[in-house]
C-alpha atoms as a PDB file:
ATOM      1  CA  UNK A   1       7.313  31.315  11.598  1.00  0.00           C
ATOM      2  CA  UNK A   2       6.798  29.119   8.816  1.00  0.00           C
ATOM      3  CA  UNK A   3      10.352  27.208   9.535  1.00  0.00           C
ATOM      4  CA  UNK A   4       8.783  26.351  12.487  1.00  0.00           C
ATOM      5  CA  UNK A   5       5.611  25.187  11.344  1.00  0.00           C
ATOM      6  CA  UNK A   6       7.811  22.981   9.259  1.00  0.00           C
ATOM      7  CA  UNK A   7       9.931  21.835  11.989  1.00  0.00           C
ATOM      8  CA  UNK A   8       6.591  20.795  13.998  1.00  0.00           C
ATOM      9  CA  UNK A   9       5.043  18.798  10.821  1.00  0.00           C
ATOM     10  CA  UNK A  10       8.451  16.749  10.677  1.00  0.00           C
ATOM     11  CA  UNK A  11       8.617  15.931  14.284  1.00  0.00           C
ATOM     12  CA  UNK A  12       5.014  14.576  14.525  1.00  0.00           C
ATOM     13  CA  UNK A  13       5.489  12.675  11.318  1.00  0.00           C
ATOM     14  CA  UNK A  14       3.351  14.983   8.435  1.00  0.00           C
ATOM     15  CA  UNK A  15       6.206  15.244   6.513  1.00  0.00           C
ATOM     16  CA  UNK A  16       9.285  13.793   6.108  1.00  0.00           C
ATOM     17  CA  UNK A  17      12.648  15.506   5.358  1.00  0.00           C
ATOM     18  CA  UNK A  18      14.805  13.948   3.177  1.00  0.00           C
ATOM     19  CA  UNK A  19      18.501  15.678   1.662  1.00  0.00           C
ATOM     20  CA  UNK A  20      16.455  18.613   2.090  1.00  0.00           C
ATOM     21  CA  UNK A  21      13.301  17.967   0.648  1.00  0.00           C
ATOM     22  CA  UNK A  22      10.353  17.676   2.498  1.00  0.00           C
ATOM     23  CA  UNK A  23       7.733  14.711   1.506  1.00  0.00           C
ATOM     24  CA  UNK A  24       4.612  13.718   2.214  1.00  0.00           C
ATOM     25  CA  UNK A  25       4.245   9.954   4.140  1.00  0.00           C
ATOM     26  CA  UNK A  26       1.965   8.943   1.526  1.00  0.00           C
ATOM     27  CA  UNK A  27       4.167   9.766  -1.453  1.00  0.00           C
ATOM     28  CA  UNK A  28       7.264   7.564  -0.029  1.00  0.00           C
ATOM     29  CA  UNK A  29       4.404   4.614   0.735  1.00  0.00           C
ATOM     30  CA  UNK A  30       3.246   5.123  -2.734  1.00  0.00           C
ATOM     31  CA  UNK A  31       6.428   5.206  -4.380  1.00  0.00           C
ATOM     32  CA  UNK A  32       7.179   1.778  -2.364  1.00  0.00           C
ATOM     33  CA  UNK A  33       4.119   0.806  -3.452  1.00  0.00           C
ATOM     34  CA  UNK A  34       4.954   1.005  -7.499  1.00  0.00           C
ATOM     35  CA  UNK A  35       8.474  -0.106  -6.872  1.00  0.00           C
ATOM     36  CA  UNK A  36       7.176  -3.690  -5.180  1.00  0.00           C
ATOM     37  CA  UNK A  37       4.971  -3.468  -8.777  1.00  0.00           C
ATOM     38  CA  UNK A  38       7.573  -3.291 -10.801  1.00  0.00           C
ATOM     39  CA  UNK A  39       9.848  -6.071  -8.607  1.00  0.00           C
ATOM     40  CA  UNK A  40       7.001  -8.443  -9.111  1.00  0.00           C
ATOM     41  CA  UNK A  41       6.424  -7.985 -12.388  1.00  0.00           C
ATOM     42  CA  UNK A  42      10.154  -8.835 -13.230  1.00  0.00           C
ATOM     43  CA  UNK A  43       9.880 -11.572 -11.355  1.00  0.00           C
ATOM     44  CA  UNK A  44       6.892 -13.003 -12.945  1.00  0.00           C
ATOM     45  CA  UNK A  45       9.375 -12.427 -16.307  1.00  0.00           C
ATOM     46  CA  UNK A  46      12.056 -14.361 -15.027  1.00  0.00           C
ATOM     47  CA  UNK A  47       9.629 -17.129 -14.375  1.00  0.00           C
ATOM     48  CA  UNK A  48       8.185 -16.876 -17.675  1.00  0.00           C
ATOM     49  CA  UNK A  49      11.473 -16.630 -19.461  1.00  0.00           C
ATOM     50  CA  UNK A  50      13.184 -19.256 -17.052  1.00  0.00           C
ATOM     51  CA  UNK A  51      16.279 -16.859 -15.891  1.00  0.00           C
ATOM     52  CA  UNK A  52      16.648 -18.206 -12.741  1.00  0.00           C
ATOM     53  CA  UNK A  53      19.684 -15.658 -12.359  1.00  0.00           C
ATOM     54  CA  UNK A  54      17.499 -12.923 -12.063  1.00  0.00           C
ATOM     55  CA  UNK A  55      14.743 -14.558 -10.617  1.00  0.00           C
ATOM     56  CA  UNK A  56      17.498 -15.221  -7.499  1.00  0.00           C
ATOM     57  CA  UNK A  57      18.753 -11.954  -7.006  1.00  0.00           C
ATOM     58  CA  UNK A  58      15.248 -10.161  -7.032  1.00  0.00           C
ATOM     59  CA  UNK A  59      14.066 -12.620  -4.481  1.00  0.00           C
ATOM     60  CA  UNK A  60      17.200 -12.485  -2.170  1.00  0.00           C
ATOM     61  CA  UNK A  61      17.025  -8.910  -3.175  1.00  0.00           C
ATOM     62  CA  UNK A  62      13.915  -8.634  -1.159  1.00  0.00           C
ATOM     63  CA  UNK A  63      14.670 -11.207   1.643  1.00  0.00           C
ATOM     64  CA  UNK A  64      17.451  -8.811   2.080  1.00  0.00           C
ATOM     65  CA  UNK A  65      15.180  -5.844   2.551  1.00  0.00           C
ATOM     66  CA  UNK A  66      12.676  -7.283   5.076  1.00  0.00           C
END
């Protein structure tokens, strides 16, 4: 019974299975969330510290992702 309840939440998008786990929506958007953070925030050091190397690949990084 409760596999099923499961299988019901994943196919109308409550939860999301992933390698076996089983997530909430708004955990994966939040953990998207503090990784874009994080990205910025390096790139804001690259631009204070002038490493245009790194500055590059976190921008084409992203470029990449969209």
């Amino acid at each position: 019974m409760a596999a099923k309840a499961i299988e019901m939440a994943v196919n109308e998008g409550h939860l999301i299975k992933e390698d076996g786990i089983l997530l909430n929506p708004n955990t994966i958007k939040l953990v998207k969330e503090i990784e874009e953070v994080n990205r910025q925030h390096l790139i804001d050091n690259a631009l204070v510290t002038g490493n245009q190397k790194l500055f590059m690949q976190l921008t084409t990084q992203r470029e990449e992702i969209k």
